[in-house]
Protein backbone atom coordinates (compact mmCIF):
# COMPACT_ATOMS: atom_id res chain seq x y z
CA UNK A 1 20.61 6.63 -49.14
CA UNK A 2 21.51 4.42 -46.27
CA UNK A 3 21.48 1.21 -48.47
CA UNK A 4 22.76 2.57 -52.04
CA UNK A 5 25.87 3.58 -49.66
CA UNK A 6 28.32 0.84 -50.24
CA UNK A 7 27.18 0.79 -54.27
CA UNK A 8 27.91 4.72 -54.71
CA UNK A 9 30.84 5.43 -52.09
CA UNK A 10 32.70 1.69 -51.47
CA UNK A 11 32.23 -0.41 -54.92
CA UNK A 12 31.98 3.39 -57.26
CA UNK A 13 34.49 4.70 -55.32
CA UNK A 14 32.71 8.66 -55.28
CA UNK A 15 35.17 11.76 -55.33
CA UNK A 16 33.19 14.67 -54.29
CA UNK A 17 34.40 18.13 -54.84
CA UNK A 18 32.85 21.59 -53.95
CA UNK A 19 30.53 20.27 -51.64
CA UNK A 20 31.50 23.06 -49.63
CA UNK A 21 29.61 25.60 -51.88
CA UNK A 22 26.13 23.97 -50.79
CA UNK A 23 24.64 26.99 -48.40
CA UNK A 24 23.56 25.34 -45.33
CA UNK A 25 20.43 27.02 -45.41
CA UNK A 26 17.89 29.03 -47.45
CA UNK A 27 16.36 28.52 -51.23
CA UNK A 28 18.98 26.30 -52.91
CA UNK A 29 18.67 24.98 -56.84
CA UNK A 30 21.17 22.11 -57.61
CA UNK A 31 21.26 21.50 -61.51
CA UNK A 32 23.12 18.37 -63.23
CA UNK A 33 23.57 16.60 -65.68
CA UNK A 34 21.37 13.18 -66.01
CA UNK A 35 22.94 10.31 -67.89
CA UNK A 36 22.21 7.37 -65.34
CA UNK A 37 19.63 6.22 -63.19
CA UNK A 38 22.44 6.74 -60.08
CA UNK A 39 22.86 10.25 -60.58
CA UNK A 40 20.75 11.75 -58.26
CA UNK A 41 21.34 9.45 -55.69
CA UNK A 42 25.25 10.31 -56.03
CA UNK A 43 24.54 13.77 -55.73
CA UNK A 44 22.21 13.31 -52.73
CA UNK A 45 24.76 11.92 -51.15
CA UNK A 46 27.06 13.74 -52.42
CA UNK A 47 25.81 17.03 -50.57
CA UNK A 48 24.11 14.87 -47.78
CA UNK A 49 26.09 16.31 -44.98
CA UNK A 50 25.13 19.90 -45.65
CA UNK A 51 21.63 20.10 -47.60
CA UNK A 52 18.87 17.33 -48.06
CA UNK A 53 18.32 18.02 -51.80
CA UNK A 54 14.32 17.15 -52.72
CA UNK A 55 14.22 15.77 -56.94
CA UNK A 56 11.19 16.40 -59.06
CA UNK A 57 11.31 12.87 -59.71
CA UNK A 58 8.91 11.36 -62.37
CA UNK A 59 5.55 10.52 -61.08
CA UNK A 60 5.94 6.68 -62.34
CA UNK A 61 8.08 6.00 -59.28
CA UNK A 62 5.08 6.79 -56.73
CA UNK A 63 3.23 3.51 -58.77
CA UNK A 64 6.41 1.29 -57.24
CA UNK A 65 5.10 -1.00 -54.42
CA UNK A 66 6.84 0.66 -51.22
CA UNK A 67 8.58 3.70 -52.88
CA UNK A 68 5.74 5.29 -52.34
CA UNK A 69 6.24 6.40 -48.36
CA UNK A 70 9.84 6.76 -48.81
CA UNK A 71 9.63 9.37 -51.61
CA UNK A 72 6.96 11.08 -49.55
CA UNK A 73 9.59 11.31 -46.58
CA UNK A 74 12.20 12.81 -48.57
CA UNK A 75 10.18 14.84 -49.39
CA UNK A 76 10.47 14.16 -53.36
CA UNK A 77 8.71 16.33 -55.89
CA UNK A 78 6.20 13.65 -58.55
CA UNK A 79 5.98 15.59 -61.66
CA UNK A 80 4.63 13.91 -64.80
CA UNK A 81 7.07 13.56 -67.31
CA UNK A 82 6.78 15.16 -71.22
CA UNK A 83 3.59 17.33 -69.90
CA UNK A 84 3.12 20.96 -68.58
CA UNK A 85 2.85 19.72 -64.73
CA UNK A 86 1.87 23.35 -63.21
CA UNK A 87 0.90 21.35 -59.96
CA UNK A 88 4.59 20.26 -59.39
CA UNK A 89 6.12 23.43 -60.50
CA UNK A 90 3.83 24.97 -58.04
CA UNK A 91 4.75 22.85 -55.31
CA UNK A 92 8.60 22.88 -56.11
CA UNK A 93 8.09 26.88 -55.86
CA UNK A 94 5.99 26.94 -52.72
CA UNK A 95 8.98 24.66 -51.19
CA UNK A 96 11.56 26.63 -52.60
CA UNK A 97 10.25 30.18 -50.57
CA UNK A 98 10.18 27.88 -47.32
CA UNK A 99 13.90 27.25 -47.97
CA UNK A 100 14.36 23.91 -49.71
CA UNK A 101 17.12 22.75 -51.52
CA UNK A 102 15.99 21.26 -54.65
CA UNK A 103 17.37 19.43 -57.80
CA UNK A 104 16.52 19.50 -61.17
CA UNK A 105 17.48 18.06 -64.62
CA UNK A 106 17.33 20.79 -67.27
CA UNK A 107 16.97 17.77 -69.62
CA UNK A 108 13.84 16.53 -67.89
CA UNK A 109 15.34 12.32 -68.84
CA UNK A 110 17.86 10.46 -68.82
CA UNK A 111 20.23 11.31 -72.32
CA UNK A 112 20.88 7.40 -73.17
CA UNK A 113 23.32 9.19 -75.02
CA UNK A 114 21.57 11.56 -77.23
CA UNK A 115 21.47 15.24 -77.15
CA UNK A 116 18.30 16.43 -75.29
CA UNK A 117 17.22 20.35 -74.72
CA UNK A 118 17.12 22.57 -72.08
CA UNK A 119 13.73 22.65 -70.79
CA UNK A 120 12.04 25.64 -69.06
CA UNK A 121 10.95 24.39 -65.97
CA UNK A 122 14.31 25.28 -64.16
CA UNK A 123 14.24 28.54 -65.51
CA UNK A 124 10.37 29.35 -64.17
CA UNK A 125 11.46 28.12 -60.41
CA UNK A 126 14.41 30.15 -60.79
CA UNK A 127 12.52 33.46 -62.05
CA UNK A 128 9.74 32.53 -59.22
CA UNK A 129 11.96 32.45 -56.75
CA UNK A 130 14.66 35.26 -57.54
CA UNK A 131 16.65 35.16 -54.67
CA UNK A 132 17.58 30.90 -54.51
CA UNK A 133 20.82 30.51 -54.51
CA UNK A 134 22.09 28.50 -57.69
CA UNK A 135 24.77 25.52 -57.57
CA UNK A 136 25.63 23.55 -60.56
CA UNK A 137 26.78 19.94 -60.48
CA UNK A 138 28.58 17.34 -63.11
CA UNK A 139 28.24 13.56 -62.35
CA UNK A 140 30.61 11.53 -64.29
CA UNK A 141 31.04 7.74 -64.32
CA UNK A 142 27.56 6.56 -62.79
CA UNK A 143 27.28 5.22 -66.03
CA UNK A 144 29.81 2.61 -65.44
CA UNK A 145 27.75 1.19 -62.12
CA UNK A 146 26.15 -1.88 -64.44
CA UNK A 147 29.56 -3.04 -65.91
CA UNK A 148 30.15 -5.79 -62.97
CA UNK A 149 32.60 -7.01 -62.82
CA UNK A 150 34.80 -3.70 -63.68
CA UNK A 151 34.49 -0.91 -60.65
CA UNK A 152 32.77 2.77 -61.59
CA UNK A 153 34.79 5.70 -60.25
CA UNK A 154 32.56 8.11 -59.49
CA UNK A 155 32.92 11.66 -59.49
CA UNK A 156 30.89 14.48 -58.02
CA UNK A 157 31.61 18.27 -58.94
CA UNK A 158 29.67 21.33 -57.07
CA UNK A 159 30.32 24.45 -58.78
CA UNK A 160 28.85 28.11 -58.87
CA UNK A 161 27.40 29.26 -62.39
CA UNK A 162 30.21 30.99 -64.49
CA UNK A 163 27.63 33.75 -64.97
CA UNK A 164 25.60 33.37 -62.23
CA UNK A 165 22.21 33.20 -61.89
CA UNK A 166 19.35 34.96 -63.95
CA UNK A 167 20.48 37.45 -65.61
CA UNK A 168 18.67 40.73 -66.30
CA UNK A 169 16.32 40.20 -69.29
CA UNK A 170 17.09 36.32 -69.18
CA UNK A 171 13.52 34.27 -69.35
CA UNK A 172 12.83 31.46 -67.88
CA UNK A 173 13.83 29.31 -71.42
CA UNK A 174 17.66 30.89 -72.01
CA UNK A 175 18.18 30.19 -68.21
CA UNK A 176 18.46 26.57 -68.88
CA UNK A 177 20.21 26.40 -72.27
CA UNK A 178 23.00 28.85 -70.34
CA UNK A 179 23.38 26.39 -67.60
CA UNK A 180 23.19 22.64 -69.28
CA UNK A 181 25.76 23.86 -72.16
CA UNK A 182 28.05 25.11 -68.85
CA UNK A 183 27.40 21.60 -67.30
CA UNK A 184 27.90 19.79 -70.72
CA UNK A 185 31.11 20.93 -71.37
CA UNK A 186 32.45 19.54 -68.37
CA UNK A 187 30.21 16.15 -68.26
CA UNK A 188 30.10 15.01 -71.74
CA UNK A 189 27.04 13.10 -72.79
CA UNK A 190 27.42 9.52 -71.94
CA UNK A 191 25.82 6.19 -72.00
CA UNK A 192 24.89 3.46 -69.79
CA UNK A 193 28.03 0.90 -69.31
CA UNK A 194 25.40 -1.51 -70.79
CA UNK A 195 24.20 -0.18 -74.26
CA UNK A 196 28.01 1.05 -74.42
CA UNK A 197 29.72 -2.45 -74.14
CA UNK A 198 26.27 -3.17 -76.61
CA UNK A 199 26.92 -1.17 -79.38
CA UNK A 200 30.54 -1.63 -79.19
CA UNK A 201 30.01 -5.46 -79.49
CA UNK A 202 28.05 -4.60 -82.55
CA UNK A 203 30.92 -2.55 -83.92
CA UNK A 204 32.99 -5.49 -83.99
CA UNK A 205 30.87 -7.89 -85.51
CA UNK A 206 30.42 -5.23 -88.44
CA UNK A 207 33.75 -4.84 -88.72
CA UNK A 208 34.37 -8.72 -89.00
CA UNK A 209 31.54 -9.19 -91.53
């Protein structure tokens, strides 16, 4: 957190609103939306001065020389992306009676800019664990990080569910559609500054041919 710092907060220039909704304490869920790789560092630090917020995080990033311990203090979540990983959804639920706050993608990826479903693992931890507290949160312009030389402005939005949380006879599968079409209609899908600026490059030279 300590060294992405001056990318997120001085050069994306991060607005954060309704931090103030993060309980200070006791079972906390945090779901977003997940177009860039920055996201969940901008909401970590986003709600850093109230809540440590512990990702599942894909299990590839334990493989990085170094990650590894760092992760591990965080106290980051591996779960194996595109499988049924009962062990993390296990651990994520065992952490979330203790009184974690943790964050979670209902999309499971990043978008690159194509619709993705709701998957059900937020729903299970949430029907687990009844009595977490659910926050929602929209990151917009992470996306824009990678288009050096023009500066990102970053904004961070905490906000309770308009329904709230499970709902009775909700399973854990409608859970997540409910939330990430909440989230989506405030974040819009987006793409990486990169394959943006890409594909409209490639706009223009169909247009000229």
């Amino acid at each position: 957190m300590a060294a992405c710092a001056p990318i997120v907060r001085w050069w994306g220039r991060m607005e954060v609103e309704g931090a103030e909704l993060l309980p200070t304490s006791g079972p906390v869920l945090i779901v977003g939306n997940h177009d860039s790789q920055w996201d969940p560092v901008a909401i970590g630090m986003a709600g850093r001065k109230r809540r440590q917020i512990r990702a599942l995080a894909k299990a590839s990033l334990w493989d990085i020389p170094g990650l590894a311990p760092i992760l591990r203090g965080m106290g980051q979540i591996p779960i194996k992306r595109g499988a049924a990983d009962a062990g993390a959804l296990d651990e994520a639920i065992r952490q979330l009676r203790e009184g974690a706050c943790i964050g979670v993608f209902p999309e499971g990826t990043i978008s690159r800019g194509a619709t993705l479903r709701a998957r059900s693992g937020l729903g299970r931890l949430a029907v687990a664990v009844p009595e977490a507290s659910i926050v929602c949160v929209t990151v917009t312009g992470a996306v824009d990080i990678v288009r050096f030389p023009k500066r990102p402005r970053i904004r961070v939005a905490f906000f309770p569910p308009a329904e709230g949380g499970v709902r009775e006879g909700e399973d854990a599968a409608a859970l997540p559609v409910r939330l990430l079409a909440e989230i989506r209609a405030l974040a819009p899908i987006a793409q990486s500054g990169r394959r943006r600026r890409a594909a409209a490059n490639d706009a223009k030279l169909r247009e000229s041919g």
